[in-house]
N, C-alpha and C. Protein backbone atom coordinates (compact mmCIF):
# COMPACT_ATOMS: atom_id res chain seq x y z
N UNK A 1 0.84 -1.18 0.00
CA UNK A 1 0.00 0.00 0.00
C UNK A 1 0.88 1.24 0.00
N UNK A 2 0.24 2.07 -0.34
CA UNK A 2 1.60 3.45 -0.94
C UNK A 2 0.88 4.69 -0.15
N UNK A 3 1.46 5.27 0.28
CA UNK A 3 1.49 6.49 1.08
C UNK A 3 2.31 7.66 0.62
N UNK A 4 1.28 8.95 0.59
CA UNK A 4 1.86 9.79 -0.30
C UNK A 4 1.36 11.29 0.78
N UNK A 5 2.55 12.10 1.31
CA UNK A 5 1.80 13.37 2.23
C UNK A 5 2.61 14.44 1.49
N UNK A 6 1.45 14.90 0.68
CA UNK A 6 1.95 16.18 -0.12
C UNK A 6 1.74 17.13 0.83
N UNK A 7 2.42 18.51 0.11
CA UNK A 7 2.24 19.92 0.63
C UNK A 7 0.96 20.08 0.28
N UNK A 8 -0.22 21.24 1.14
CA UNK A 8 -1.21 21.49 0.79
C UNK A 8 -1.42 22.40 -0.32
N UNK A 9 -0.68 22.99 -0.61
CA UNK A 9 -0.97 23.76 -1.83
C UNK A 9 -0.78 22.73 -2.97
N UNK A 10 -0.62 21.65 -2.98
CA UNK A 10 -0.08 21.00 -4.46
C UNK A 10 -1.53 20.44 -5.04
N UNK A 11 -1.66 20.57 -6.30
CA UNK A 11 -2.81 20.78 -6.82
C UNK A 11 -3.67 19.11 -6.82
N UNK A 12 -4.84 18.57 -6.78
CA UNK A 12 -4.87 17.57 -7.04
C UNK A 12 -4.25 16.95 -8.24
N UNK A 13 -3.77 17.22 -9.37
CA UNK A 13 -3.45 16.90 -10.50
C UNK A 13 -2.11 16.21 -10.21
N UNK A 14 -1.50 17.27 -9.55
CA UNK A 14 -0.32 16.55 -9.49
C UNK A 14 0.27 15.44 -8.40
N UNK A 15 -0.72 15.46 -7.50
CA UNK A 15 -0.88 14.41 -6.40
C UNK A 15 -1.06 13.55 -7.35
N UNK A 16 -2.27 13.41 -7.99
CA UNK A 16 -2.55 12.08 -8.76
C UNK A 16 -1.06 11.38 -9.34
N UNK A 17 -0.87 12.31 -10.28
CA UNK A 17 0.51 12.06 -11.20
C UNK A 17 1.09 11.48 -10.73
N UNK A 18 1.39 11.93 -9.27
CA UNK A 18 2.94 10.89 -8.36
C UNK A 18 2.34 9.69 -7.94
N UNK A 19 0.78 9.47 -7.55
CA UNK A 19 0.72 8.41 -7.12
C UNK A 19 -0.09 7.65 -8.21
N UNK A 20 -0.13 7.56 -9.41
CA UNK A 20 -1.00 6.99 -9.86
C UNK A 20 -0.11 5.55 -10.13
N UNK A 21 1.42 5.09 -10.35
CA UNK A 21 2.35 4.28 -10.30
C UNK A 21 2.44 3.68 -9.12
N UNK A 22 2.07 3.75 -8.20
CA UNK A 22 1.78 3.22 -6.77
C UNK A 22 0.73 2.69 -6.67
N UNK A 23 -0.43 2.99 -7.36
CA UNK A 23 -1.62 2.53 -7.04
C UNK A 23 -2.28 1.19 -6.89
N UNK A 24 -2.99 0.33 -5.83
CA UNK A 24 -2.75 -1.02 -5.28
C UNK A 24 -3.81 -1.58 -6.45
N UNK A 25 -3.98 -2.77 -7.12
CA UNK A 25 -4.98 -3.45 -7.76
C UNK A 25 -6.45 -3.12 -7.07
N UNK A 26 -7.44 -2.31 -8.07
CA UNK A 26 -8.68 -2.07 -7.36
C UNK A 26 -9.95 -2.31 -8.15
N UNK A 27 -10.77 -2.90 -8.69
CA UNK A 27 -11.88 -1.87 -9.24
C UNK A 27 -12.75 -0.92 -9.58
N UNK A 28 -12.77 -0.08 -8.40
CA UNK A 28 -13.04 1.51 -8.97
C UNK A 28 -12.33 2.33 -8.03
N UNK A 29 -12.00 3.01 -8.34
CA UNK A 29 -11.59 4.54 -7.78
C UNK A 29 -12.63 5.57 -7.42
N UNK A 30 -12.78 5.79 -6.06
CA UNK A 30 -13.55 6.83 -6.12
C UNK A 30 -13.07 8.31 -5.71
N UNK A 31 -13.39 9.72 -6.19
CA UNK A 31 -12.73 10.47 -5.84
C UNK A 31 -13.36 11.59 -6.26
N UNK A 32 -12.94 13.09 -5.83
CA UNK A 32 -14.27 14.28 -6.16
C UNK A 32 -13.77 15.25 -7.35
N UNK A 33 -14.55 15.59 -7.66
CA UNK A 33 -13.90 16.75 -9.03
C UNK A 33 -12.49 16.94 -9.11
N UNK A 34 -12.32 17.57 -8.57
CA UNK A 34 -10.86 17.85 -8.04
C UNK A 34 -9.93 17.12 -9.25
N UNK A 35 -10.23 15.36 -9.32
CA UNK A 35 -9.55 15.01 -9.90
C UNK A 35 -9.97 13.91 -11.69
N UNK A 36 -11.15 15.38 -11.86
CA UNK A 36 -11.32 14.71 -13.31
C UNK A 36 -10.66 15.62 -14.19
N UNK A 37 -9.92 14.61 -14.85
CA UNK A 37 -8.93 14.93 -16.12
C UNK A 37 -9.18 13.42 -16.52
N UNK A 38 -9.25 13.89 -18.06
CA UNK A 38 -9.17 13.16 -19.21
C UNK A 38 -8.10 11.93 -19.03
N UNK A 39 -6.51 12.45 -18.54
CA UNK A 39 -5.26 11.26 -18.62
C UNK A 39 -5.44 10.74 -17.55
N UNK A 40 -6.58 11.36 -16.35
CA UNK A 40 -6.27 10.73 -15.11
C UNK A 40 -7.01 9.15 -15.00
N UNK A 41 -8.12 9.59 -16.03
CA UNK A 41 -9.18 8.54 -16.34
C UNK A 41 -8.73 7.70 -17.26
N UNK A 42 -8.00 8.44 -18.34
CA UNK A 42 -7.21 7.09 -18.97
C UNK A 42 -6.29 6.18 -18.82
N UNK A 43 -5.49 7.22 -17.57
CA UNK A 43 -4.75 6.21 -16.90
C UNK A 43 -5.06 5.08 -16.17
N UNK A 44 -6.17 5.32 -15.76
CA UNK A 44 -6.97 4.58 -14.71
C UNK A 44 -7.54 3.55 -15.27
N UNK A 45 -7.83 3.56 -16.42
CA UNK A 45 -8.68 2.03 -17.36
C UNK A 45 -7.47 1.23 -17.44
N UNK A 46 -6.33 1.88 -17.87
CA UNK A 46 -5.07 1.23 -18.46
C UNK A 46 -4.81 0.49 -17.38
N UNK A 47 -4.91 0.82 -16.24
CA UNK A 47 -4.08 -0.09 -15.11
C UNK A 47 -5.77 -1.18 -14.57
N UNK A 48 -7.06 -1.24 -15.72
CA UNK A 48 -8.35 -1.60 -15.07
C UNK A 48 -8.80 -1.63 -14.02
N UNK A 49 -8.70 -0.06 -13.60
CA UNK A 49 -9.52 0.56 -12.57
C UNK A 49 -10.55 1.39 -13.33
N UNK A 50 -11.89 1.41 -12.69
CA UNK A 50 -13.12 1.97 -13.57
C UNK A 50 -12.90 3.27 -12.46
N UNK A 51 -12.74 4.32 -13.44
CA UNK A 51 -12.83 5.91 -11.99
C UNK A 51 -14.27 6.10 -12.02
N UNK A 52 -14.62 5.97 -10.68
CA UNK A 52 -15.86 6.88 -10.02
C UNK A 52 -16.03 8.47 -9.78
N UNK A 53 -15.72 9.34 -10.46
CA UNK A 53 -15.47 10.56 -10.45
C UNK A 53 -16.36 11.36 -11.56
N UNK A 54 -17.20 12.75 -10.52
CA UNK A 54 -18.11 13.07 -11.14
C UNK A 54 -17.43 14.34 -11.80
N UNK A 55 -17.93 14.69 -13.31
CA UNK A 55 -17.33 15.84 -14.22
C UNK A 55 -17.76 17.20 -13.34
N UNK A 56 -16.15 17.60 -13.50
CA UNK A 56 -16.25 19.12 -13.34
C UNK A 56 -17.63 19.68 -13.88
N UNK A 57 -18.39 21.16 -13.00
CA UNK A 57 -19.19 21.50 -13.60
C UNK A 57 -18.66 22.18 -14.94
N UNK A 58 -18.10 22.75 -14.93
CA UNK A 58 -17.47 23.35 -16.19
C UNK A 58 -16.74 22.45 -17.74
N UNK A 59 -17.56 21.39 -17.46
CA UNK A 59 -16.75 20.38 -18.64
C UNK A 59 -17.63 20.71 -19.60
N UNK A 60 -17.63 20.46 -20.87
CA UNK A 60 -18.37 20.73 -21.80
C UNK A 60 -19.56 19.59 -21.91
N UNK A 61 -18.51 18.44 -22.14
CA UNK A 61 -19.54 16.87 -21.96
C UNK A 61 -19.32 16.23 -20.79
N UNK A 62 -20.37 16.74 -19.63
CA UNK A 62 -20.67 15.67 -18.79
C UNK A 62 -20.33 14.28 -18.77
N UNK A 63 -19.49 13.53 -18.08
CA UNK A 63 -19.16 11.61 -18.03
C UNK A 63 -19.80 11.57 -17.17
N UNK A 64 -20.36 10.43 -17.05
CA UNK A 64 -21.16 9.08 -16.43
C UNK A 64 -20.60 8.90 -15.50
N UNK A 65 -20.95 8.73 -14.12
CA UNK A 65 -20.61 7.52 -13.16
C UNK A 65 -21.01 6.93 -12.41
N UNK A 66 -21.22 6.16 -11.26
CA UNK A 66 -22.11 5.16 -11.16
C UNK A 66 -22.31 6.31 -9.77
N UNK A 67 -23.41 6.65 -9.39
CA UNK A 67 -23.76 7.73 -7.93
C UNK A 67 -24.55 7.13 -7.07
N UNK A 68 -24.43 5.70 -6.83
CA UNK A 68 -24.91 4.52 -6.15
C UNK A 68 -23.11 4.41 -5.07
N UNK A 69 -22.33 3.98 -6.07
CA UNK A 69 -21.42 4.02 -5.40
C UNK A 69 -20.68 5.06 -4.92
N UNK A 70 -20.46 6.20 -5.67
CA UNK A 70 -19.54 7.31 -5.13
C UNK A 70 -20.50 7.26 -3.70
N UNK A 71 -21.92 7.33 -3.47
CA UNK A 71 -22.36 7.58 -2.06
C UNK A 71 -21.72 6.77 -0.99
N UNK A 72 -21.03 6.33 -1.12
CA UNK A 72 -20.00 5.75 -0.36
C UNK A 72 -18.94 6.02 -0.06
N UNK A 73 -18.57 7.27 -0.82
CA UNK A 73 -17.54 8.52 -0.20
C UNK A 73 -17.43 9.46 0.81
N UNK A 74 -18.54 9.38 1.39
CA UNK A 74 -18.99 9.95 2.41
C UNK A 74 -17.99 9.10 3.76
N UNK A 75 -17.65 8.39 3.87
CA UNK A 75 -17.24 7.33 4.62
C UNK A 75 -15.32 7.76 4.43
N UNK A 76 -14.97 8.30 3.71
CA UNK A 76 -14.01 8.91 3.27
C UNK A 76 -13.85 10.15 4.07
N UNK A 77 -14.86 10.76 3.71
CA UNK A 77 -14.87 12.11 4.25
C UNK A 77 -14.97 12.22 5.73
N UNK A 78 -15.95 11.70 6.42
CA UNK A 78 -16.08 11.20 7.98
C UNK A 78 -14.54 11.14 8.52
N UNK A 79 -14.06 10.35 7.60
CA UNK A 79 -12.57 9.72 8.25
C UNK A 79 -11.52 11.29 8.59
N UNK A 80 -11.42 12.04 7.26
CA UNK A 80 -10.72 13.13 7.53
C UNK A 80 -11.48 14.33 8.51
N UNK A 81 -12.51 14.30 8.32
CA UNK A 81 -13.29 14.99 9.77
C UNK A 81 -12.73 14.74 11.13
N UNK A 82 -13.00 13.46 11.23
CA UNK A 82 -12.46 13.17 12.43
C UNK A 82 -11.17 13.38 12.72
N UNK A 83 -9.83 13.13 11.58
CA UNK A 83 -8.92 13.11 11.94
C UNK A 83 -8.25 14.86 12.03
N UNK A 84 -9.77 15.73 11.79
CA UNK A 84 -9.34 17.03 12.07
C UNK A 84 -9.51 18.03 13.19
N UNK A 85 -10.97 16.82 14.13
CA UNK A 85 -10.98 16.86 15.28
C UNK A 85 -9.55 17.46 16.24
N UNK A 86 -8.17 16.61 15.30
CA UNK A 86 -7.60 16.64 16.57
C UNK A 86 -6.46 18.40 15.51
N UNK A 87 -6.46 19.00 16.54
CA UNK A 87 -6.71 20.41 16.45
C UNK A 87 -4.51 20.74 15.87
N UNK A 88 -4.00 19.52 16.42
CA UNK A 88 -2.52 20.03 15.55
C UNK A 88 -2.61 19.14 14.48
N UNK A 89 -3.58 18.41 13.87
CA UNK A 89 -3.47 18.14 12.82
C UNK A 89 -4.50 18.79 11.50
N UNK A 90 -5.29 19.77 12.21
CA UNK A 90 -6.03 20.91 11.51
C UNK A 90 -4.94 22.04 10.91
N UNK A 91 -4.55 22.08 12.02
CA UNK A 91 -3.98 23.66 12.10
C UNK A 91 -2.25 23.21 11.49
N UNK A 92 -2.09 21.90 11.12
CA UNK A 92 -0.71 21.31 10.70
C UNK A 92 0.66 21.99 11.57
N UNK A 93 0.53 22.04 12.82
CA UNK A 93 1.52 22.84 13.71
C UNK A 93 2.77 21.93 13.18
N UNK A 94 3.08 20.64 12.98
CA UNK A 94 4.27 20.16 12.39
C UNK A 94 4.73 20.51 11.29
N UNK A 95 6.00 21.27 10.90
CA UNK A 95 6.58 21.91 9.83
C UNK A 95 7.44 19.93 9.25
N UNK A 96 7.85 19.78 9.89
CA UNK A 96 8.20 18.25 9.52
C UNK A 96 7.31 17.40 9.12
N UNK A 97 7.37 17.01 7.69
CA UNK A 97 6.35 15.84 7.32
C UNK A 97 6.62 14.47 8.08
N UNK A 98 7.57 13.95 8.33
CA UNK A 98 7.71 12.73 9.00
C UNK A 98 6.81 12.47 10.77
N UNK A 99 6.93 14.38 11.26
CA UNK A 99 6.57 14.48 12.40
C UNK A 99 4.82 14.15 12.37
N UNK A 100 4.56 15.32 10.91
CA UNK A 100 3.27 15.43 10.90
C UNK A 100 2.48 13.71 10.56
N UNK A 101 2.85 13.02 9.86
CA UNK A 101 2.41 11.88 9.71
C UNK A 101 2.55 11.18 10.89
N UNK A 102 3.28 11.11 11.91
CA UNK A 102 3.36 10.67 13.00
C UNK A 102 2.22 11.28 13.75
N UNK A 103 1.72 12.16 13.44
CA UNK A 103 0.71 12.75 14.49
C UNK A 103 -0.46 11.95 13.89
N UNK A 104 -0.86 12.04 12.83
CA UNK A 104 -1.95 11.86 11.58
C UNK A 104 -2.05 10.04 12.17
N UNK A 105 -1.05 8.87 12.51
CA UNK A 105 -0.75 8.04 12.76
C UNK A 105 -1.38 7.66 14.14
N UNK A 106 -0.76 8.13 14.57
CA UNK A 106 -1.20 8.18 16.57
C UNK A 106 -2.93 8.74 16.38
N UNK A 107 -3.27 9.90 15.54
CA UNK A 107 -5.07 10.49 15.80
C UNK A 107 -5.69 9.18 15.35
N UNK A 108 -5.35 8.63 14.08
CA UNK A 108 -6.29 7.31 12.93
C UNK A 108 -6.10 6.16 14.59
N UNK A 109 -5.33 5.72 14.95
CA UNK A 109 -5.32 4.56 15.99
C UNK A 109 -6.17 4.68 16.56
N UNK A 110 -6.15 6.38 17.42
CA UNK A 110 -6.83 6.40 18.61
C UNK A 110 -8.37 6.39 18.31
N UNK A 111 -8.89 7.26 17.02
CA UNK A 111 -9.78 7.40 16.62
C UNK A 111 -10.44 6.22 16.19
N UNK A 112 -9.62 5.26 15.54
CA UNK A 112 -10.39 3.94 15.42
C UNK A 112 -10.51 3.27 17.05
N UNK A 113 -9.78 3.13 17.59
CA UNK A 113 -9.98 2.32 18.86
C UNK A 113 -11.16 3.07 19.73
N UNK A 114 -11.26 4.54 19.64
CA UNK A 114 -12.73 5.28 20.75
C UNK A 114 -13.76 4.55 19.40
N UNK A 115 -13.72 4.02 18.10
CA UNK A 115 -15.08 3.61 17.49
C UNK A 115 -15.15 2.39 17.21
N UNK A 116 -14.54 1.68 18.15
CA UNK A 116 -14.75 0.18 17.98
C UNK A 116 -15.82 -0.03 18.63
């Protein structure tokens, strides 16, 4: 499994880019505007992953996707909520990425273990 902690300013596009060569055997991808592009989706068949990703409003031709399943992104989102609960990993007080993932590490544990 591949782990990737970009800077926040880095655009989704190019997050994708670095990790799309990492990416574990899946059947769909799900993911939010942010990251519909044309190569991101073609990349994504090529390696036969079907992307779940709904078109920018601003696309000319609307793509298809299945909105049975993306509703299951929500479960995604919950996760980073919570893990923003914890207030130095909102406010990213770690200038060190190794530190900050260590924090991000220790909140996901604890946070799963208070929802068991």
């Amino acid at each position: 499994m591949a782990l990737l902690l970009t800077e926040g300013q880095m655009s989704d596009y190019k997050g994708a880019a670095r990790l799309l060569d990492t990416l574990p055997q899946a059947k769909e991808l799900l993911a939010d505007r942010g990251y519909d592009a044309d190569w991101f989706r073609r990349a994504l068949i090529v390696k036969g992953i079907t992307p779940c990703i709904p078109s920018k409003k601003n696309r000319r031709i609307q793509i298809g996707y299945d909105k049975e399943l993306y509703k299951q992104r929500h479960k995604i989102e919950n996760m980073f909520g919570r893990l923003k609960d914890w207030r130095r990993i909102a406010m990213r007080y770690d200038r060190c990425a190794e530190t900050f993932l260590a924090a991000i590490t220790i909140a996901a544990i604890v946070t799963f273990y208070l929802n068991q």
